[in-house]
N, C-alpha and C. Protein backbone atom coordinates (compact mmCIF):
# COMPACT_ATOMS: atom_id res chain seq x y z
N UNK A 1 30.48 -38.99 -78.86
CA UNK A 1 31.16 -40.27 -78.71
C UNK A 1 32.33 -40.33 -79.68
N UNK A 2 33.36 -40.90 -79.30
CA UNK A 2 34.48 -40.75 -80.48
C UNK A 2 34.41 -41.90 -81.01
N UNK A 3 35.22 -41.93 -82.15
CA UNK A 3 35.09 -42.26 -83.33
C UNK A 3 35.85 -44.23 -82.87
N UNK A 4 36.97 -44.17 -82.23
CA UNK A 4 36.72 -45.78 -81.34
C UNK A 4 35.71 -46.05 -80.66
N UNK A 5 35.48 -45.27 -80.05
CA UNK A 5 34.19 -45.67 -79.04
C UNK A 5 33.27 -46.81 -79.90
N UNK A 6 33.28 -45.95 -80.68
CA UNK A 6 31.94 -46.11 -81.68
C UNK A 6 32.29 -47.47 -82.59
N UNK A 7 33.59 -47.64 -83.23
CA UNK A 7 34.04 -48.81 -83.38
C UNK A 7 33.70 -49.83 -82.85
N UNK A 8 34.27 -49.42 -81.44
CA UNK A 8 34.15 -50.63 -80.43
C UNK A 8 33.16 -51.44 -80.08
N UNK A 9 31.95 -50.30 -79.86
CA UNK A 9 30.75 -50.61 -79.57
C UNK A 9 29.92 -51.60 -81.25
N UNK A 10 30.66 -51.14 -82.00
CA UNK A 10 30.06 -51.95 -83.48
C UNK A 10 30.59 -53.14 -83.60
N UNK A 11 32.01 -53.40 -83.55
CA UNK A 11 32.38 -54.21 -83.55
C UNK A 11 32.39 -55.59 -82.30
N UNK A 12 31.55 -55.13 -81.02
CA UNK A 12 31.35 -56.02 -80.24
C UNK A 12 30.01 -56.76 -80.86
N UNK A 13 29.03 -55.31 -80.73
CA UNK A 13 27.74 -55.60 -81.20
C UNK A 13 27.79 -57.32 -82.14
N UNK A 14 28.47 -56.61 -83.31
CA UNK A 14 28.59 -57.72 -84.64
C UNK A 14 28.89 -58.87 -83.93
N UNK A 15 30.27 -59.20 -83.56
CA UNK A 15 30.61 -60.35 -83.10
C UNK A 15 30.06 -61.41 -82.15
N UNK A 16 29.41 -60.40 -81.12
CA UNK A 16 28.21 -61.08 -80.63
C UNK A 16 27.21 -61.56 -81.31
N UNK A 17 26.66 -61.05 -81.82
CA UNK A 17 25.12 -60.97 -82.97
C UNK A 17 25.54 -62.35 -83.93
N UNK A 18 26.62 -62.08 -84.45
CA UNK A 18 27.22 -63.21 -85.04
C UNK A 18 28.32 -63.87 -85.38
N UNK A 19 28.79 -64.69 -84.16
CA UNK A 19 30.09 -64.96 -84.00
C UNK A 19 30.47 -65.76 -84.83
N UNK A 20 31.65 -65.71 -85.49
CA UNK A 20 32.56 -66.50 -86.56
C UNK A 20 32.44 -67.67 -85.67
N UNK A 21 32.72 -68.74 -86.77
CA UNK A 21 33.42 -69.84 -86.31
C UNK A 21 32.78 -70.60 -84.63
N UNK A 22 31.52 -70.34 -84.56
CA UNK A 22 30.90 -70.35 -83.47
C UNK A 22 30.53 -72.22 -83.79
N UNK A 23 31.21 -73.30 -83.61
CA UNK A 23 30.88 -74.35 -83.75
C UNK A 23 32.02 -75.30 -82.99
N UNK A 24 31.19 -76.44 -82.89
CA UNK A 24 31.91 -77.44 -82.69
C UNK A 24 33.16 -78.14 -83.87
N UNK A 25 34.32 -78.49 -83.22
CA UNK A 25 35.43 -78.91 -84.28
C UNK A 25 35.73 -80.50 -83.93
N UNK A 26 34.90 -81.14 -84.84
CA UNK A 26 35.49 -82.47 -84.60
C UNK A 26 35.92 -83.18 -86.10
N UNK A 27 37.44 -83.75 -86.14
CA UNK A 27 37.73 -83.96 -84.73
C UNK A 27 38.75 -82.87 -84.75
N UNK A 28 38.99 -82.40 -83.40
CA UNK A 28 40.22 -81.20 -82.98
C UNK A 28 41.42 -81.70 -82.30
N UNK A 29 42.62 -81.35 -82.74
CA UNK A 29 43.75 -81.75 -82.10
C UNK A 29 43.69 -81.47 -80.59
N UNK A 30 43.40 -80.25 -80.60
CA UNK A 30 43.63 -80.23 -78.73
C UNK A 30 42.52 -79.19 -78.45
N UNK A 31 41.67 -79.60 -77.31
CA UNK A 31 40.19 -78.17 -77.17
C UNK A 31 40.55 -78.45 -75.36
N UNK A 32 39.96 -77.14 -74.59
CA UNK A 32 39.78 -76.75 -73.66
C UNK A 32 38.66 -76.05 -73.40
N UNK A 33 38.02 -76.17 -71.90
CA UNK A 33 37.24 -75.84 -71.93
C UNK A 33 37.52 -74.60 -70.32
N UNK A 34 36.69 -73.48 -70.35
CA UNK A 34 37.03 -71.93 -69.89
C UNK A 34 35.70 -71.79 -68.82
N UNK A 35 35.67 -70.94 -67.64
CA UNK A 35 34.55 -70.64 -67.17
C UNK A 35 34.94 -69.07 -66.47
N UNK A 36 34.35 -67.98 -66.60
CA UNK A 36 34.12 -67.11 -65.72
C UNK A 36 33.07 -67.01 -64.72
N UNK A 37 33.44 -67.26 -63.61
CA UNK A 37 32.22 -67.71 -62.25
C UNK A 37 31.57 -66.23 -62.13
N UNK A 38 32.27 -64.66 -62.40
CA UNK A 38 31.81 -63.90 -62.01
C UNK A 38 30.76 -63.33 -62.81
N UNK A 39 30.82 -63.55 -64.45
CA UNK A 39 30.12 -63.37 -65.55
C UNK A 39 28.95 -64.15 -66.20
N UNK A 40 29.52 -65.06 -65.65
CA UNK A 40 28.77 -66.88 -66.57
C UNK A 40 29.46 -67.51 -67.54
N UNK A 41 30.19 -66.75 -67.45
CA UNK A 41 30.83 -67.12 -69.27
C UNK A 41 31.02 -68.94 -69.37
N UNK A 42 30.73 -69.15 -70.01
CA UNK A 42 30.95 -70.78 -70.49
C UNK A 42 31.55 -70.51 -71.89
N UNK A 43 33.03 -71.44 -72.06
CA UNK A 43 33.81 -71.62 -73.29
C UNK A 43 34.18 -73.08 -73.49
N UNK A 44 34.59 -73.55 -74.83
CA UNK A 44 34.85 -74.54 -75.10
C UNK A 44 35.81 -73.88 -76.25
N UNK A 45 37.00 -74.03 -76.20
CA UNK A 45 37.84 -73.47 -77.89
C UNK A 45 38.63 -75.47 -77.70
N UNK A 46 38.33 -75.38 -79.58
CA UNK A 46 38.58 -76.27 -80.43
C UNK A 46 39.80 -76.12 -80.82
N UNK A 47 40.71 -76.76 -81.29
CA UNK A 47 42.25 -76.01 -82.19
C UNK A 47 42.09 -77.44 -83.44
N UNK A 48 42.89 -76.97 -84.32
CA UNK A 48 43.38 -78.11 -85.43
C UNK A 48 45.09 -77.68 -85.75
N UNK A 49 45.66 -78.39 -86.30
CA UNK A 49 46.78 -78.13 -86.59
C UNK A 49 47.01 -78.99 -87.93
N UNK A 50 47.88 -78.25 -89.05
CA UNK A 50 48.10 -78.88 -90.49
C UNK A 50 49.39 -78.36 -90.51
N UNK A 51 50.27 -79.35 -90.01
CA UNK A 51 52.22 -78.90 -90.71
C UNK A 51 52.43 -77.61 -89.47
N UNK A 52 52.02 -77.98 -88.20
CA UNK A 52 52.35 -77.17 -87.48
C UNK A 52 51.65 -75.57 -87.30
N UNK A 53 50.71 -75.71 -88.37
CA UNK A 53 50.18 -74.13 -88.41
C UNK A 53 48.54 -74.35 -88.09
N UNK A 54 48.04 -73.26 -87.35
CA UNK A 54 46.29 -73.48 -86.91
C UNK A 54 45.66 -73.70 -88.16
N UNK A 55 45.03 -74.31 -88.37
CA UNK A 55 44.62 -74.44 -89.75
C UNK A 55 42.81 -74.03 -89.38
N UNK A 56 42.56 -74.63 -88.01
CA UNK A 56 41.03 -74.29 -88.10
C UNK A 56 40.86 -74.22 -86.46
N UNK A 57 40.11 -73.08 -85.92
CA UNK A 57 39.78 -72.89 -84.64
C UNK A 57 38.38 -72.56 -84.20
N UNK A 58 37.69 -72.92 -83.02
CA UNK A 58 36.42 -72.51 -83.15
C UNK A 58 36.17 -72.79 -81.66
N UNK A 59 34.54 -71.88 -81.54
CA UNK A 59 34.41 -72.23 -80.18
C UNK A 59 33.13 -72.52 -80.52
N UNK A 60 32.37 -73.32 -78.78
CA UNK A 60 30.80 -73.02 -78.70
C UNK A 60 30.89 -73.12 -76.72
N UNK A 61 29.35 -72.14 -76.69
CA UNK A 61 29.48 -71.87 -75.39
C UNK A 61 28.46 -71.10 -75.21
N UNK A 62 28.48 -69.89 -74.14
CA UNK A 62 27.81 -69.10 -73.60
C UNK A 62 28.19 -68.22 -72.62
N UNK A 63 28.10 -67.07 -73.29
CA UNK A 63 28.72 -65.95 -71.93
C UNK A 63 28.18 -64.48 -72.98
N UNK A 64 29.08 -63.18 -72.11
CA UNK A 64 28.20 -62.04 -72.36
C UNK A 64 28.48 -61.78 -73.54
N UNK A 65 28.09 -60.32 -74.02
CA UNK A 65 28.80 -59.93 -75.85
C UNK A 65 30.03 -59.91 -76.01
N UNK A 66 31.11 -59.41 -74.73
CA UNK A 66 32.01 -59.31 -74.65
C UNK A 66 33.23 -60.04 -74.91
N UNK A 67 32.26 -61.08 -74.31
CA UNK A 67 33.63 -62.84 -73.93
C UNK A 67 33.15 -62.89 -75.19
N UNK A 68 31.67 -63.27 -76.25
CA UNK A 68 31.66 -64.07 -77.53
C UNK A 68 32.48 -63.38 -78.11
N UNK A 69 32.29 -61.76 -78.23
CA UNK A 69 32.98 -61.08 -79.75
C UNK A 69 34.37 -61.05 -79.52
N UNK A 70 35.06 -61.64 -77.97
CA UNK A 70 36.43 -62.19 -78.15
C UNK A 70 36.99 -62.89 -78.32
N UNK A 71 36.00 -63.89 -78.27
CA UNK A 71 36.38 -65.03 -78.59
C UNK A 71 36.19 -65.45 -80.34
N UNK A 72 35.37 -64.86 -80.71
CA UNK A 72 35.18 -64.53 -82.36
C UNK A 72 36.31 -64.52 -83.13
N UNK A 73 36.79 -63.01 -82.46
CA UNK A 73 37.65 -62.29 -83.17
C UNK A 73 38.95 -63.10 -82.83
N UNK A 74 39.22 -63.74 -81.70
CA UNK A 74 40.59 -64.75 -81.76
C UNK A 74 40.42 -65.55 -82.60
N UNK A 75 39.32 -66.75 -82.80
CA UNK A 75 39.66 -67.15 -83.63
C UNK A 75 39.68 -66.90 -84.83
N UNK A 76 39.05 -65.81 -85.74
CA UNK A 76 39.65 -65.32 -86.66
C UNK A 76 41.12 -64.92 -87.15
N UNK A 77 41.86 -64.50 -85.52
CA UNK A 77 42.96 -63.65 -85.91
C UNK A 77 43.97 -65.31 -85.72
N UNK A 78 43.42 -66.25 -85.57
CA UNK A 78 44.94 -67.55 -85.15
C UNK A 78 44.69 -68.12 -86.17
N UNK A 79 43.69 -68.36 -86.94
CA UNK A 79 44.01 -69.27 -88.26
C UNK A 79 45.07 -68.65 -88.98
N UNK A 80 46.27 -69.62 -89.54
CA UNK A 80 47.23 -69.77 -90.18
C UNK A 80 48.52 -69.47 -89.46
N UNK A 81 48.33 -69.00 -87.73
CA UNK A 81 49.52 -69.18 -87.48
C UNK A 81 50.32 -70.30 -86.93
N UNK A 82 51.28 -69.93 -86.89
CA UNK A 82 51.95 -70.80 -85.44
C UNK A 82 51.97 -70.81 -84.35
N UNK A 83 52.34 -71.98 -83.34
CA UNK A 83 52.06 -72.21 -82.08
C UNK A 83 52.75 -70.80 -81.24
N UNK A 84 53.87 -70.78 -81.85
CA UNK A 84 54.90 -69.76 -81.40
C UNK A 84 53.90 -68.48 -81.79
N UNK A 85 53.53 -67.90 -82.88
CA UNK A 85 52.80 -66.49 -83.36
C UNK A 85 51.63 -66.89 -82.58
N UNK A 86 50.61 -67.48 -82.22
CA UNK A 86 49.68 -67.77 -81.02
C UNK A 86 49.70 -67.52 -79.82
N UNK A 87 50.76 -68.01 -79.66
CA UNK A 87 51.35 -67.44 -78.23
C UNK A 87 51.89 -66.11 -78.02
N UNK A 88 52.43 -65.49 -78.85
CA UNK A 88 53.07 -64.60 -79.08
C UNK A 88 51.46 -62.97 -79.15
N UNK A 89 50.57 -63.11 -79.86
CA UNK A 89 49.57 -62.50 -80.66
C UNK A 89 48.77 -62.53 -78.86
N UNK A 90 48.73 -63.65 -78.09
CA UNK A 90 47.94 -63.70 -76.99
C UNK A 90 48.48 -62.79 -75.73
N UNK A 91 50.06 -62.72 -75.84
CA UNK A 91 50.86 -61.84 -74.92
C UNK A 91 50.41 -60.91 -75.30
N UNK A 92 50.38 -60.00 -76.62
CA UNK A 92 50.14 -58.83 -77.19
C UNK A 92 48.81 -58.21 -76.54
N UNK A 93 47.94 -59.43 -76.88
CA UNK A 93 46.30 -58.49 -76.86
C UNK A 93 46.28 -58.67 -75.08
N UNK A 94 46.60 -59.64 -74.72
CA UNK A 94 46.47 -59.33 -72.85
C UNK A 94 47.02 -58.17 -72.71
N UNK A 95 48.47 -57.96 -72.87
CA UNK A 95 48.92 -56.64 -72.37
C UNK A 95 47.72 -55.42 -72.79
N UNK A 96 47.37 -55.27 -74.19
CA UNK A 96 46.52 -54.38 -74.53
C UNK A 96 45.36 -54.21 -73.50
N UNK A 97 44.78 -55.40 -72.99
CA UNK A 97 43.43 -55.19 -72.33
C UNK A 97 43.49 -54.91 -70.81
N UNK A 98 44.73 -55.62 -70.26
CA UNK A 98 45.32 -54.81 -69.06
C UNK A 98 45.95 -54.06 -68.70
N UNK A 99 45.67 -53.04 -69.68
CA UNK A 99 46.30 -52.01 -69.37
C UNK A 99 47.97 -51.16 -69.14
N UNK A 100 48.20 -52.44 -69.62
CA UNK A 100 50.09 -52.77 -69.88
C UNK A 100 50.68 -51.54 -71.04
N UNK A 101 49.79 -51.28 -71.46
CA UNK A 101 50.15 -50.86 -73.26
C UNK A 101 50.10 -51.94 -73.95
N UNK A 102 50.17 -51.48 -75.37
CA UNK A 102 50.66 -52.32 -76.27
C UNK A 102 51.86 -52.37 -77.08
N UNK A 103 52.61 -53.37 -76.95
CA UNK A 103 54.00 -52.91 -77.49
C UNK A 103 53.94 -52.73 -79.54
N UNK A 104 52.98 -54.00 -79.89
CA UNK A 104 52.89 -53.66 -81.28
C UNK A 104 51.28 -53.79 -81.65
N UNK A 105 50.34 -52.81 -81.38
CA UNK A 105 49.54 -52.50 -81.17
C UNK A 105 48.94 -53.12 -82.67
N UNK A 106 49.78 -52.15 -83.50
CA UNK A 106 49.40 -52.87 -85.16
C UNK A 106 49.46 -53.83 -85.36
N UNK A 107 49.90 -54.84 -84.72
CA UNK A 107 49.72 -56.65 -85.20
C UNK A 107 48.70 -57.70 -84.44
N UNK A 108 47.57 -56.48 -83.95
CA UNK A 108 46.27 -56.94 -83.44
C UNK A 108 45.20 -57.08 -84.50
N UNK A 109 45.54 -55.78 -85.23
CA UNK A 109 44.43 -55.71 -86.64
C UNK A 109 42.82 -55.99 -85.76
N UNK A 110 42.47 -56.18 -86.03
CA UNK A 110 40.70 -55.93 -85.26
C UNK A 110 40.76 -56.24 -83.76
N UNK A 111 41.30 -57.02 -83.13
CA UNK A 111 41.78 -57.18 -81.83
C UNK A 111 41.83 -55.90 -81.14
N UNK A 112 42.38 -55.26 -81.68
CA UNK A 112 42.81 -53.79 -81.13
C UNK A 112 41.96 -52.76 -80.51
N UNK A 113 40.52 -53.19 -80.96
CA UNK A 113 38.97 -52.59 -80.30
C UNK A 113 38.92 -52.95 -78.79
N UNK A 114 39.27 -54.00 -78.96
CA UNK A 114 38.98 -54.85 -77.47
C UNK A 114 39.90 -53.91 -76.07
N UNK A 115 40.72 -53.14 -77.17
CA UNK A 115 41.81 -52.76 -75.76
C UNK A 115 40.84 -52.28 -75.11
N UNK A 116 39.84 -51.53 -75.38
CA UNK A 116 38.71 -50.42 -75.00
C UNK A 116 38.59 -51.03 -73.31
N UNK A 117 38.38 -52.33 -73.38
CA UNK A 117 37.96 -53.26 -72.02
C UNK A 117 38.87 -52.65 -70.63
N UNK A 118 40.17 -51.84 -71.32
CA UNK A 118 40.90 -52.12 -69.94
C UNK A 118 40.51 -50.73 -68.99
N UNK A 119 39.20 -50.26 -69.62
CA UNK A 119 39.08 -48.86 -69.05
C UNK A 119 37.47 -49.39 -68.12
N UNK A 120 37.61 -50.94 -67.88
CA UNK A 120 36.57 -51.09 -67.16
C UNK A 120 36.89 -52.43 -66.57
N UNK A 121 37.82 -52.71 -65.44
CA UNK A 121 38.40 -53.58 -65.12
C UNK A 121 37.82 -55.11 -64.95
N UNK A 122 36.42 -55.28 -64.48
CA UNK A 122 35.84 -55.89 -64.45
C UNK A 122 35.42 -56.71 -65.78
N UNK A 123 35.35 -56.10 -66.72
CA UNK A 123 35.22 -56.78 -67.76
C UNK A 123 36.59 -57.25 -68.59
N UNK A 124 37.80 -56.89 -68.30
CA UNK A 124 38.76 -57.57 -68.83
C UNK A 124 38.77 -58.81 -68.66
N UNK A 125 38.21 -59.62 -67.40
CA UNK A 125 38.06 -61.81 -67.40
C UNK A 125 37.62 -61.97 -68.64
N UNK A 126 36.80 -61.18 -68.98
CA UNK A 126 35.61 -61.23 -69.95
C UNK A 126 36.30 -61.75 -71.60
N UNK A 127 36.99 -60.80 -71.68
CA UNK A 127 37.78 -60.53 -72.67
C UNK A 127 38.94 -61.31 -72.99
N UNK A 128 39.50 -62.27 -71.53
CA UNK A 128 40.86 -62.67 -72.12
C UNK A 128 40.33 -64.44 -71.67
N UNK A 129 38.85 -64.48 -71.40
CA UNK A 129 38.72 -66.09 -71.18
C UNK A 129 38.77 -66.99 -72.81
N UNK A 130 38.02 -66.55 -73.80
CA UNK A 130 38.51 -67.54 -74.39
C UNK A 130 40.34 -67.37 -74.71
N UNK A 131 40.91 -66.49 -75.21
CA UNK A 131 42.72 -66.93 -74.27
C UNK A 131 43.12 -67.66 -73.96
N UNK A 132 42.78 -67.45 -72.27
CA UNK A 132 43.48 -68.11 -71.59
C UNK A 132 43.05 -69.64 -72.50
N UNK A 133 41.85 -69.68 -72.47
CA UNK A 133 41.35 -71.28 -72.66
C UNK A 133 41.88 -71.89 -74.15
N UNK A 134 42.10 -71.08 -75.02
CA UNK A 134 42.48 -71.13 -76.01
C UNK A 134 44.38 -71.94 -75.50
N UNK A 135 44.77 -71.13 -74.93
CA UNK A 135 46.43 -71.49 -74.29
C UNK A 135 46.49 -72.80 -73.39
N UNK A 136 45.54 -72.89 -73.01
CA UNK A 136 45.33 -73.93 -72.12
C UNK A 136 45.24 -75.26 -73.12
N UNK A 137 44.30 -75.07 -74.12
CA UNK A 137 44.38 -76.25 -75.27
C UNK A 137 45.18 -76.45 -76.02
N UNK A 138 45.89 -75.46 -76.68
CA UNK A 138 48.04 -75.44 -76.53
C UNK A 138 48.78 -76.31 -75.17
N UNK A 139 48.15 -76.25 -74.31
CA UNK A 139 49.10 -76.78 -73.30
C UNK A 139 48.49 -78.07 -73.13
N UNK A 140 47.24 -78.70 -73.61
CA UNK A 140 47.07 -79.91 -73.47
C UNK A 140 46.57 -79.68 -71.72
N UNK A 141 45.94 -78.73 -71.10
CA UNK A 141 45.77 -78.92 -69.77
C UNK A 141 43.69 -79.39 -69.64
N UNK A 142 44.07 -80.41 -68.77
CA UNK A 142 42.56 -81.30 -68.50
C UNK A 142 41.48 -80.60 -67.85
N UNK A 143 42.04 -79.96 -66.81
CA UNK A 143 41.63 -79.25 -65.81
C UNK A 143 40.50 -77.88 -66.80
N UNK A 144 39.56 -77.77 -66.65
CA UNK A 144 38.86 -76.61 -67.01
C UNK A 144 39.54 -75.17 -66.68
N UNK A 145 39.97 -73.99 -67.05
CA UNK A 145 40.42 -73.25 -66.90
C UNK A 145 39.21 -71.87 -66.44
N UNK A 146 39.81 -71.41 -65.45
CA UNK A 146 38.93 -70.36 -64.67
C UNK A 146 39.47 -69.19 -64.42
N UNK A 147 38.28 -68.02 -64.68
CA UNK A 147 38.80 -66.53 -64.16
C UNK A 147 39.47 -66.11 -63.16
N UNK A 148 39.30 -67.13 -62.25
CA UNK A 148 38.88 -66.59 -61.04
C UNK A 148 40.75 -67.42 -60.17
């Protein structure tokens, strides 16, 4: 097994087993809530904002190891940015997981395991639902956001 593989597989493990920031945020400037019909996945991402920058993000929910330890690891990687670097960091890791390439691969920092997903198509929803749902609570949209 190579030496990402093996990463990958650790670093899902963990994040599943024990996801950061796995809570409710009240109160939160703007939250959305995510569903993958084909997986189960159930999401809820929280946002806060202090002077324009994420100051605190979080989810709670239910879905496979995949969707939690991505949704983990986002919100780890958006505290302290901006709306603009949020948006920006979310173009990055989609392209990574679909198979796009990555244009700056290095400004994923642990994210970068996840590309592993795009070598199993089916599980990329998996991977980019909290995302999307995450973008969706940037956009202030009511509507529940879906894989599908």
């Amino acid at each position: 097994m190579s030496d990402l593989r093996e990463l990958y597989q650790e670093v899902i493990f963990d994040h599943n087993r024990k996801p950061r920031n796995f809570r409710k945020l009240d109160p939160a400037d703007r939250l959305a809530e995510g569903f993958n019909p084909l997986c189960g996945d159930q999401i809820t991402v929280y946002v806060k904002f202090d002077q324009g920058v994420i100051s605190d993000v979080s989810f709670e929910g239910s879905g496979c190891a995949i969707s939690t330890a991505s949704a983990s690891l986002m919100t780890e990687a958006l505290k302290g940015k901006t709306e603009a670097e949020a948006r920006a960091l979310f173009e990055n890791f989609h392209s990574a997981v679909t198979n796009h390439g990555c244009a700056k691969c290095e400004d994923l920092g642990k994210l970068e395991v996840l590309a592993g997903v795009a070598e199993y198509p089916s599980r990329v929803k998996c991977a980019t639902l909290a995302w999307h749902t995450f973008t969706a609570a940037l956009d202030q949209k009511d509507q529940p956001v879906t894989t599908e």
